[in-house]
N, C-alpha and C. Protein backbone atom coordinates (compact mmCIF):
# COMPACT_ATOMS: atom_id res chain seq x y z
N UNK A 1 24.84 48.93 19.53
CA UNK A 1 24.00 47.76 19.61
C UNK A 1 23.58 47.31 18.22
N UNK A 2 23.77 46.10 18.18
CA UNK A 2 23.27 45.29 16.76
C UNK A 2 21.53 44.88 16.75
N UNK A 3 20.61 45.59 15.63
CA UNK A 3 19.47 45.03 15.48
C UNK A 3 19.63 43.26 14.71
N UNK A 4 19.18 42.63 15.60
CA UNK A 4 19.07 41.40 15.19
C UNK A 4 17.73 40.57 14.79
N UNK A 5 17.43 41.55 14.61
CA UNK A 5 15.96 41.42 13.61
C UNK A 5 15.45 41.43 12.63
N UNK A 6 16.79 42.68 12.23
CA UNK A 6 16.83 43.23 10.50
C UNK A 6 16.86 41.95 9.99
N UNK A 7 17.61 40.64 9.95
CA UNK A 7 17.66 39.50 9.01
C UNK A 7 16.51 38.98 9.37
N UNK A 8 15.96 38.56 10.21
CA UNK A 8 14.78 38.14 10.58
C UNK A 8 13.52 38.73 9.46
N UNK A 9 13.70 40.13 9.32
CA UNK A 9 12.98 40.65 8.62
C UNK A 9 13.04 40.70 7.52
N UNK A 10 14.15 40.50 7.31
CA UNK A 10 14.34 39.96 5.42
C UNK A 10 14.29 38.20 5.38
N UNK A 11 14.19 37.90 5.94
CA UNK A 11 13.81 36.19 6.01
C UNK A 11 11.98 36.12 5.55
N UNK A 12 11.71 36.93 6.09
CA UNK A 12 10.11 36.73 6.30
C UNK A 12 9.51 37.05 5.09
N UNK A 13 10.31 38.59 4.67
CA UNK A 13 9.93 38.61 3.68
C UNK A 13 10.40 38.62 2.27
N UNK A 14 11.23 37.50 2.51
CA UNK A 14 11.31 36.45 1.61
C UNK A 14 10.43 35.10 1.45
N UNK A 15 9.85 35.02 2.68
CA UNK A 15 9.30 33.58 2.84
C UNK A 15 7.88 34.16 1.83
N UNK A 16 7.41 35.78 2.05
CA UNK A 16 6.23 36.30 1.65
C UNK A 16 6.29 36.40 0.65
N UNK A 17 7.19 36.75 0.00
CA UNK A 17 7.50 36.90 -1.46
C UNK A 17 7.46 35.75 -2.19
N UNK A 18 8.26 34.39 -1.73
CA UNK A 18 7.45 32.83 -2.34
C UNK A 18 6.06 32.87 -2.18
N UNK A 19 5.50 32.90 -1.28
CA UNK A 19 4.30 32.68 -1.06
C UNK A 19 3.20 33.42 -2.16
N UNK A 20 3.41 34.72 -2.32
CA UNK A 20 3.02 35.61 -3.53
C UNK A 20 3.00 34.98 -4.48
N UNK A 21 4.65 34.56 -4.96
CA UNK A 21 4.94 34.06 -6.08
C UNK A 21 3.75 32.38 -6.55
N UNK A 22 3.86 32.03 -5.46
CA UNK A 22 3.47 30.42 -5.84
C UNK A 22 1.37 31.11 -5.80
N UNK A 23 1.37 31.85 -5.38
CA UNK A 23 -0.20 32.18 -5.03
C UNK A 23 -0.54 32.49 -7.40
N UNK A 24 0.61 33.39 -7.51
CA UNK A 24 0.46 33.65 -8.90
C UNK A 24 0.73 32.69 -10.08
N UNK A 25 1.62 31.48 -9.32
CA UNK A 25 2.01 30.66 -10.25
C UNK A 25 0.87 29.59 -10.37
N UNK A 26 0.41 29.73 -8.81
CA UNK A 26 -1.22 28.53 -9.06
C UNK A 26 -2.40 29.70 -9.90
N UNK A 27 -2.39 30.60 -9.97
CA UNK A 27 -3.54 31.40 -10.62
C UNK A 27 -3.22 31.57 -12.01
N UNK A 28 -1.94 31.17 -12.81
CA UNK A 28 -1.45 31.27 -13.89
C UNK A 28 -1.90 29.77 -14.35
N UNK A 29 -1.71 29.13 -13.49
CA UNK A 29 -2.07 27.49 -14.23
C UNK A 29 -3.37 27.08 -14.45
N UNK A 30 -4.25 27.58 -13.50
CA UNK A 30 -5.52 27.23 -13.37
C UNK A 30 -6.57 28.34 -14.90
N UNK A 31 -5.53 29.54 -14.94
CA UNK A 31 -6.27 29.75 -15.81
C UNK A 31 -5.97 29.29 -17.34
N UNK A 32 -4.37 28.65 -17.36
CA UNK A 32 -4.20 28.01 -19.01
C UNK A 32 -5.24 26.25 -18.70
N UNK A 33 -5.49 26.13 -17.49
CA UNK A 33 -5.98 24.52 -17.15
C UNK A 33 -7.57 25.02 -17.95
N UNK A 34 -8.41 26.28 -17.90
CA UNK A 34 -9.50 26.42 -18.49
C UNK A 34 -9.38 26.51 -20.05
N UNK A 35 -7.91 27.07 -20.61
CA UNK A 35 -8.01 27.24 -21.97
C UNK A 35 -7.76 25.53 -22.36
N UNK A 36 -6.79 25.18 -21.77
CA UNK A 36 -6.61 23.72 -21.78
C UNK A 36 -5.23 23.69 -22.85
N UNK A 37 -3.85 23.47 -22.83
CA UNK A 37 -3.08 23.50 -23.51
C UNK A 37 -2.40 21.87 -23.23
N UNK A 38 -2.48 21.12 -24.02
CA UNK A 38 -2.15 19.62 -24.02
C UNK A 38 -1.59 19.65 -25.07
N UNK A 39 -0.26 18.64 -25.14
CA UNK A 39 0.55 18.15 -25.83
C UNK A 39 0.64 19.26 -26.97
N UNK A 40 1.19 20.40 -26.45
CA UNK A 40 1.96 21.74 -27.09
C UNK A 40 1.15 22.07 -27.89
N UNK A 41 -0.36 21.91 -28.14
CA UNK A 41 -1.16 22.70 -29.00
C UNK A 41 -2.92 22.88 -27.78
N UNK A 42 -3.02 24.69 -28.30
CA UNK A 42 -3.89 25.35 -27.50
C UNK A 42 -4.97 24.64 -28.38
N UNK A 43 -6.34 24.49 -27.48
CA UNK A 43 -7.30 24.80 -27.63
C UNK A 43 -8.14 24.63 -26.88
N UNK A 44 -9.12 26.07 -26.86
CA UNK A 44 -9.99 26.64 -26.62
C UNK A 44 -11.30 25.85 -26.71
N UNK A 45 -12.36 26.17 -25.39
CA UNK A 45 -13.89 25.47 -25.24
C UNK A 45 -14.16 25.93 -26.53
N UNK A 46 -15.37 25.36 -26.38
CA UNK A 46 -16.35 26.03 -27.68
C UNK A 46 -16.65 24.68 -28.51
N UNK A 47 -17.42 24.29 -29.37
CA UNK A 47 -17.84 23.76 -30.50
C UNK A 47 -16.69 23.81 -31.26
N UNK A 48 -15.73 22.68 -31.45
CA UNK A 48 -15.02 22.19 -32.46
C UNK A 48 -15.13 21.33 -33.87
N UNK A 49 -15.36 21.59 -35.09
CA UNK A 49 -15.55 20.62 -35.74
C UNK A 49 -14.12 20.63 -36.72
N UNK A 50 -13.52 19.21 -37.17
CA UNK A 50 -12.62 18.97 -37.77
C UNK A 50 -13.25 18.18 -39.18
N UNK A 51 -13.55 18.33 -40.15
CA UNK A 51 -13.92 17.56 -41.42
C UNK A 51 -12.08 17.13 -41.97
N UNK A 52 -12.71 15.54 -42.32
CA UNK A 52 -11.49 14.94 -42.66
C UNK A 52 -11.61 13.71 -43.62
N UNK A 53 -10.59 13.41 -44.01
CA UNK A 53 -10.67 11.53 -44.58
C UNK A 53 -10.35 10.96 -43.46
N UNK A 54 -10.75 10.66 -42.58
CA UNK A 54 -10.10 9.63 -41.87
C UNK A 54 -9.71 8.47 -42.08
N UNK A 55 -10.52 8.00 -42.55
CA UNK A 55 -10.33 5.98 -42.90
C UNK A 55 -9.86 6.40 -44.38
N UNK A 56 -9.69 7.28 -45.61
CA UNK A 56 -8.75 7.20 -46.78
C UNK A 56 -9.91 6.59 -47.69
N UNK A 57 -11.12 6.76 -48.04
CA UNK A 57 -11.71 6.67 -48.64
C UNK A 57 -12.27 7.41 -49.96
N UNK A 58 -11.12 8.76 -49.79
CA UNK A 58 -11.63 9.56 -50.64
C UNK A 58 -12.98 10.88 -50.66
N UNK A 59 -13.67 10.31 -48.92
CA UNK A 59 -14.69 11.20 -49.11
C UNK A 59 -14.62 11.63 -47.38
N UNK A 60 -14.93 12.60 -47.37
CA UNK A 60 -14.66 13.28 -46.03
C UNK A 60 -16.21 12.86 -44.98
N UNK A 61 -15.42 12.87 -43.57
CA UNK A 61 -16.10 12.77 -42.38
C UNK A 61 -15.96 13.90 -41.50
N UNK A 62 -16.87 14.11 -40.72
CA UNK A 62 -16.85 15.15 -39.69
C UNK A 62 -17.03 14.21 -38.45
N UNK A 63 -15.54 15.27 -37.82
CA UNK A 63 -15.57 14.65 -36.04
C UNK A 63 -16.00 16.44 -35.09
N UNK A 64 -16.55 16.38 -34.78
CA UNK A 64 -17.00 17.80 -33.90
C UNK A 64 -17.40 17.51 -32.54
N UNK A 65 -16.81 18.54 -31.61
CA UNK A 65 -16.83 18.35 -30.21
C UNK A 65 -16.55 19.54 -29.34
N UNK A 66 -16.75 19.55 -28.11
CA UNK A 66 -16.28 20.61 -27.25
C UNK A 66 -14.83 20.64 -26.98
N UNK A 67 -14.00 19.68 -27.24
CA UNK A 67 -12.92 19.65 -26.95
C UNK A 67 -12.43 18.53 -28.12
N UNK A 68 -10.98 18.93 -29.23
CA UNK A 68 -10.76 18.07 -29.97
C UNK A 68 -9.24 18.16 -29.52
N UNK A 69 -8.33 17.41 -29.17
CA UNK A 69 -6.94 17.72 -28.95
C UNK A 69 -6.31 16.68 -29.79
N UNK A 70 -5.46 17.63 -30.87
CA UNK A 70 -5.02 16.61 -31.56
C UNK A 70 -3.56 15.80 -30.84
N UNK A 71 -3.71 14.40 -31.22
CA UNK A 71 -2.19 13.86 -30.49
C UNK A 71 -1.36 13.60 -31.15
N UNK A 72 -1.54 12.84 -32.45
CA UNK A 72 -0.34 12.87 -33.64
C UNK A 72 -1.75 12.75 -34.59
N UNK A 73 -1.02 12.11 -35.87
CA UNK A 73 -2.39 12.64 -37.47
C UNK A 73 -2.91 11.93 -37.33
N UNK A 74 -3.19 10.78 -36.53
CA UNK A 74 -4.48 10.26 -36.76
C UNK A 74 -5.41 9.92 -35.40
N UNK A 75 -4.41 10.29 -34.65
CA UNK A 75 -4.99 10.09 -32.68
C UNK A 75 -5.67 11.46 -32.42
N UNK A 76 -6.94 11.48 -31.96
CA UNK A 76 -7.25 12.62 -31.05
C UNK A 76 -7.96 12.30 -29.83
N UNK A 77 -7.80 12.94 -28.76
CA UNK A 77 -8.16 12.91 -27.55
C UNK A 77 -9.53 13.95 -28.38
N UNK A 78 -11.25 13.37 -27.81
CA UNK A 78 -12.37 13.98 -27.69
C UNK A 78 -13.47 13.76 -26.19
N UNK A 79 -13.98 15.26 -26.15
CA UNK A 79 -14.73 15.03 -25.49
C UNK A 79 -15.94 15.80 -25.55
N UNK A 80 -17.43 14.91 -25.34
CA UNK A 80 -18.14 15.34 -25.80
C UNK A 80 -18.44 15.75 -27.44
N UNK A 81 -18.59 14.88 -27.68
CA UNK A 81 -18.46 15.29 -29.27
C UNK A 81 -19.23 14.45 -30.24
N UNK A 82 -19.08 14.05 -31.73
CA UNK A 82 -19.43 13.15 -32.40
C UNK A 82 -18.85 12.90 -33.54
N UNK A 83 -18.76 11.49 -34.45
CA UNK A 83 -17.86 11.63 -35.16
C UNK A 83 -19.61 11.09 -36.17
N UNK A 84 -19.27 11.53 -38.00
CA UNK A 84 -20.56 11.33 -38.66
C UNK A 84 -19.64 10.77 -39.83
N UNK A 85 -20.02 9.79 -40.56
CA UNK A 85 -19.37 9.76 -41.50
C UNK A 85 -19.93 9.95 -42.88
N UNK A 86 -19.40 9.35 -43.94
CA UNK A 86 -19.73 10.26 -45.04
C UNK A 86 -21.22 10.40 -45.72
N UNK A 87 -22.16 9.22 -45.48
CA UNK A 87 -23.14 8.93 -45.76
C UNK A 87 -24.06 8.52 -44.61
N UNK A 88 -23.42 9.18 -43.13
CA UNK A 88 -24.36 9.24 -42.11
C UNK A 88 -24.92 7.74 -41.69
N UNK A 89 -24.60 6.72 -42.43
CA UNK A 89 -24.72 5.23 -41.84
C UNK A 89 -24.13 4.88 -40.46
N UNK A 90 -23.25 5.75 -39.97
CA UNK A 90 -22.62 5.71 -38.00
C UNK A 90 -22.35 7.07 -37.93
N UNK A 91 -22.81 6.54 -37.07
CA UNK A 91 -22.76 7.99 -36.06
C UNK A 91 -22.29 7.38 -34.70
N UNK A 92 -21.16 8.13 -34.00
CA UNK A 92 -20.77 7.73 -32.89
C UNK A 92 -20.62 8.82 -31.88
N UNK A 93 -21.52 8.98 -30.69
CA UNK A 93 -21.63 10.00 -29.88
C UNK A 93 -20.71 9.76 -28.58
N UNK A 94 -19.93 10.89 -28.59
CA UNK A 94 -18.66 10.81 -27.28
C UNK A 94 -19.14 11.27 -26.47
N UNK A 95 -20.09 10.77 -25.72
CA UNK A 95 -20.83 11.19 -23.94
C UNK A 95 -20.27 10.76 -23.21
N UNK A 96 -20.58 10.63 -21.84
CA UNK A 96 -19.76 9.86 -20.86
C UNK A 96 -20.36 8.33 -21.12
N UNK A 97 -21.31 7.81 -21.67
CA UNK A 97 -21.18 7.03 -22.42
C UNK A 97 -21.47 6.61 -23.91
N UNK A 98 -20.51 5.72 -24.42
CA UNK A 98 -20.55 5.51 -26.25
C UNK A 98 -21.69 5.61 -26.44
N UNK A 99 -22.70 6.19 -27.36
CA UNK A 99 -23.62 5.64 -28.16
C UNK A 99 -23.14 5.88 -30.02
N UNK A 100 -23.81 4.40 -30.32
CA UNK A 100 -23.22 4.56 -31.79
C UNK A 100 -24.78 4.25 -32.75
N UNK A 101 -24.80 5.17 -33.56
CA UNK A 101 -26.62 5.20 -33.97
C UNK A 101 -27.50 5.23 -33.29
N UNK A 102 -27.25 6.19 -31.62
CA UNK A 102 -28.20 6.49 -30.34
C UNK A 102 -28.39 5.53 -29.78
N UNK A 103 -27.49 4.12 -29.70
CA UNK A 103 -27.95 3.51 -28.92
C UNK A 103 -26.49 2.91 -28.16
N UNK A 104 -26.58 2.79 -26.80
CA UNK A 104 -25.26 2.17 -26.16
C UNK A 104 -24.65 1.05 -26.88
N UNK A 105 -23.70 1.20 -26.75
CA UNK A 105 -23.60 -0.15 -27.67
C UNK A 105 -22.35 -0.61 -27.00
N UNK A 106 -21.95 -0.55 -25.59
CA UNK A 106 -21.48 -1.91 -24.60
C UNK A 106 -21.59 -1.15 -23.63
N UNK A 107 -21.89 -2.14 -22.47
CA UNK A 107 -21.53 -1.73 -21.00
C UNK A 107 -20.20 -1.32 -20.61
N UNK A 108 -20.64 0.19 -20.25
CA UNK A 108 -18.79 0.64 -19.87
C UNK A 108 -19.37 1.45 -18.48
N UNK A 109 -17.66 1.72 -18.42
CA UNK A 109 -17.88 2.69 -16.96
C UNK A 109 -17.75 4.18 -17.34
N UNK A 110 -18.37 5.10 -17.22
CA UNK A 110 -18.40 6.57 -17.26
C UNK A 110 -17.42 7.13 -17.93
N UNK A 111 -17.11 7.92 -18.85
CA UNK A 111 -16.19 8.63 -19.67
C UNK A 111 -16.01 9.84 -19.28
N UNK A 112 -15.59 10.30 -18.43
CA UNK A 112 -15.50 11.57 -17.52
C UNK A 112 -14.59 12.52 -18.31
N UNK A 113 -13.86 11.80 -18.51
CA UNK A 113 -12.76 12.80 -19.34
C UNK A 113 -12.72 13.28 -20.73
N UNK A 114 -13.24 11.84 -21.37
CA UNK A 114 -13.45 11.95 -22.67
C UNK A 114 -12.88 11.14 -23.30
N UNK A 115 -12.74 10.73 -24.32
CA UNK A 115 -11.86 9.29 -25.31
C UNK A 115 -10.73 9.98 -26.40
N UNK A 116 -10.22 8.81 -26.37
CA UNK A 116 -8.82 8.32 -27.27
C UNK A 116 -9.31 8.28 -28.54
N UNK A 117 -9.38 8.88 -29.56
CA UNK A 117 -9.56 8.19 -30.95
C UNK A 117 -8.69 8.00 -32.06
N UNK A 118 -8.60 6.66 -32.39
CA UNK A 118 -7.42 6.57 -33.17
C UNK A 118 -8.20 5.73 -34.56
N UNK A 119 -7.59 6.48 -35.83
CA UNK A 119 -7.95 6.56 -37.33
C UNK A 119 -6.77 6.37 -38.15
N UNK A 120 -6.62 4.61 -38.16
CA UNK A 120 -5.48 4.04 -38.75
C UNK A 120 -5.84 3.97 -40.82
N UNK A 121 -6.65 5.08 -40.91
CA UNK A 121 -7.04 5.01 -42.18
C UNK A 121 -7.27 3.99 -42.96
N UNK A 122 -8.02 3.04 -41.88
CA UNK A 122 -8.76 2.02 -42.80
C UNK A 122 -10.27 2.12 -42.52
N UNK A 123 -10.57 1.38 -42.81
CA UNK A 123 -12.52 1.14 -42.60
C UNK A 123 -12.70 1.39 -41.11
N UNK A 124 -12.07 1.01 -40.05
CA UNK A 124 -11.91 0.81 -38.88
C UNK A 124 -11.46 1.88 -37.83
N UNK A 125 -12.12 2.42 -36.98
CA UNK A 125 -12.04 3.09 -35.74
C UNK A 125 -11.04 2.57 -34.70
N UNK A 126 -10.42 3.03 -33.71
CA UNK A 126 -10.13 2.71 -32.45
C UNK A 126 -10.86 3.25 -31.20
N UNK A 127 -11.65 3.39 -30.33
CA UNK A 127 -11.73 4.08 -29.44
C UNK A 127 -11.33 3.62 -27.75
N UNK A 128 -10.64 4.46 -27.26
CA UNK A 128 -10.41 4.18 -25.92
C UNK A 128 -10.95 4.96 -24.94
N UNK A 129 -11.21 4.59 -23.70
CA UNK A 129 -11.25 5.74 -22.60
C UNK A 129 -9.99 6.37 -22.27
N UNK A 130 -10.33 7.98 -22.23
CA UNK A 130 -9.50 8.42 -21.80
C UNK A 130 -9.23 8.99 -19.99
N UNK A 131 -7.23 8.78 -19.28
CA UNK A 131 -7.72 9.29 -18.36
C UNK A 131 -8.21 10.99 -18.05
N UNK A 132 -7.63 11.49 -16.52
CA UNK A 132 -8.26 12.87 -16.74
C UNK A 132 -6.82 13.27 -17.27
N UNK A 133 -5.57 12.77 -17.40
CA UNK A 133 -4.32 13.38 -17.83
C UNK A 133 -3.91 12.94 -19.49
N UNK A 134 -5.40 12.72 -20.55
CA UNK A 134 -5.15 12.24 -21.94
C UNK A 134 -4.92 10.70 -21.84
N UNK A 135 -4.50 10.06 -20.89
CA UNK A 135 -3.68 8.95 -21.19
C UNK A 135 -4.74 7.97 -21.54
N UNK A 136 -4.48 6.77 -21.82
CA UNK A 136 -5.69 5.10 -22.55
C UNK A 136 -5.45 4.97 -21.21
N UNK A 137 -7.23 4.68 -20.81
CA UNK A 137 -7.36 3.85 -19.30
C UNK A 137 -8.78 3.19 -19.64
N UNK A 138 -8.35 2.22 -20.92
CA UNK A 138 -9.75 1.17 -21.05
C UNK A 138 -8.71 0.42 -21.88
N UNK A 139 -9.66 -0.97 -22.32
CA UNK A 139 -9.08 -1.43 -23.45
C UNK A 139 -9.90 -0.30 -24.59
N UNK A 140 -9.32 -1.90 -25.90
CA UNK A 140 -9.69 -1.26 -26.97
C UNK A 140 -10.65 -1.67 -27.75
N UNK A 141 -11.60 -0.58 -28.13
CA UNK A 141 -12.93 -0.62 -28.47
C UNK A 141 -13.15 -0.53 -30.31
N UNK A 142 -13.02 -1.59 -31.02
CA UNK A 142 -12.67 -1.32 -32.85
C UNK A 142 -14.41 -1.04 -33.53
N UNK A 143 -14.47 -0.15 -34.11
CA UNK A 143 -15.61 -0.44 -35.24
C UNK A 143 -15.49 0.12 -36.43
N UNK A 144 -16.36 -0.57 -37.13
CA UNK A 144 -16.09 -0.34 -38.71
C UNK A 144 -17.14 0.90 -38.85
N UNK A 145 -16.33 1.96 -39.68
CA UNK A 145 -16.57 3.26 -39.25
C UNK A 145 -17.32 3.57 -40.84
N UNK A 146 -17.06 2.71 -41.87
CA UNK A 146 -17.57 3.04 -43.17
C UNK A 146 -18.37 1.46 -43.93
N UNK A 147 -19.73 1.73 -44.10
CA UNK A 147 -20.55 0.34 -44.46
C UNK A 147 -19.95 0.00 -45.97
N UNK A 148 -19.76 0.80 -46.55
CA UNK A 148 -19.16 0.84 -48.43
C UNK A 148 -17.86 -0.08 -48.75
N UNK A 149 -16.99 -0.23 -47.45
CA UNK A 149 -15.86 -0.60 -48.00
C UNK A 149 -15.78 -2.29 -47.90
């Protein structure tokens, strides 16, 4: 007599063995989704600060945040954060909403994710909303980021 179950029983547990697998492959993602690995460079929560030239003035600015992801040299995805520049004349705070010298400075809708910042190394800022996947989901928001020039 033929057991015709034996395949049955290796069917199943095969089906159990995906199931394992995908149980580990969602517990593998969720925990690089807390370190946060975007556009092929890690980083880690915590208090980030980046000091830089941004606008090419010769004198350095600090952008610092809980989250700084760089996107190419002059784009970064921030959230929560602030950018100061060299003589502290702007200050621009990345909350869920803009404030620039503590005060709102346009009616927007909630920044959940965090913003786009782009530093075409002139006097001038870009900022966008960002979505929850990095991407621009606002227009575009320009200010002059240095009073000297």
């Amino acid at each position: 007599m033929r057991d015709y179950n034996n395949g049955h029983d290796k069917l199943i547990r095969k089906e159990l063995d995906m199931k394992y697998l995908l149980i580990a492959l969602f517990s593998i993602n969720i925990s690089f989704g807390q370190v946060g690995i975007i556009s092929n460079e890690l980083v880690l929560p915590g208090d980030i600060e980046l000091r830089k030239d941004f606008n090419s003035d010769g004198k350095t600015e600090l952008l610092h945040a809980l989250s700084i992801i760089k996107i190419n040299e002059n784009t970064y995805r921030v959230r929560d954060g602030q950018f100061i520049n060299n003589d502290r004349t702007m200050i621009i705070d990345f909350k869920e909403i803009l404030l620039v010298n503590n005060a709102q400075y346009i009616g927007q809708v909630k920044a959940k994710y965090g913003y786009i910042i782009q530093f075409p190394q002139t006097k001038y800022v870009s900022i966008y909303i960002s979505d929850e996947f990095g991407r621009i989901d606002s227009d575009e928001l320009i200010l002059k980021i240095n009073q000297e020039i």
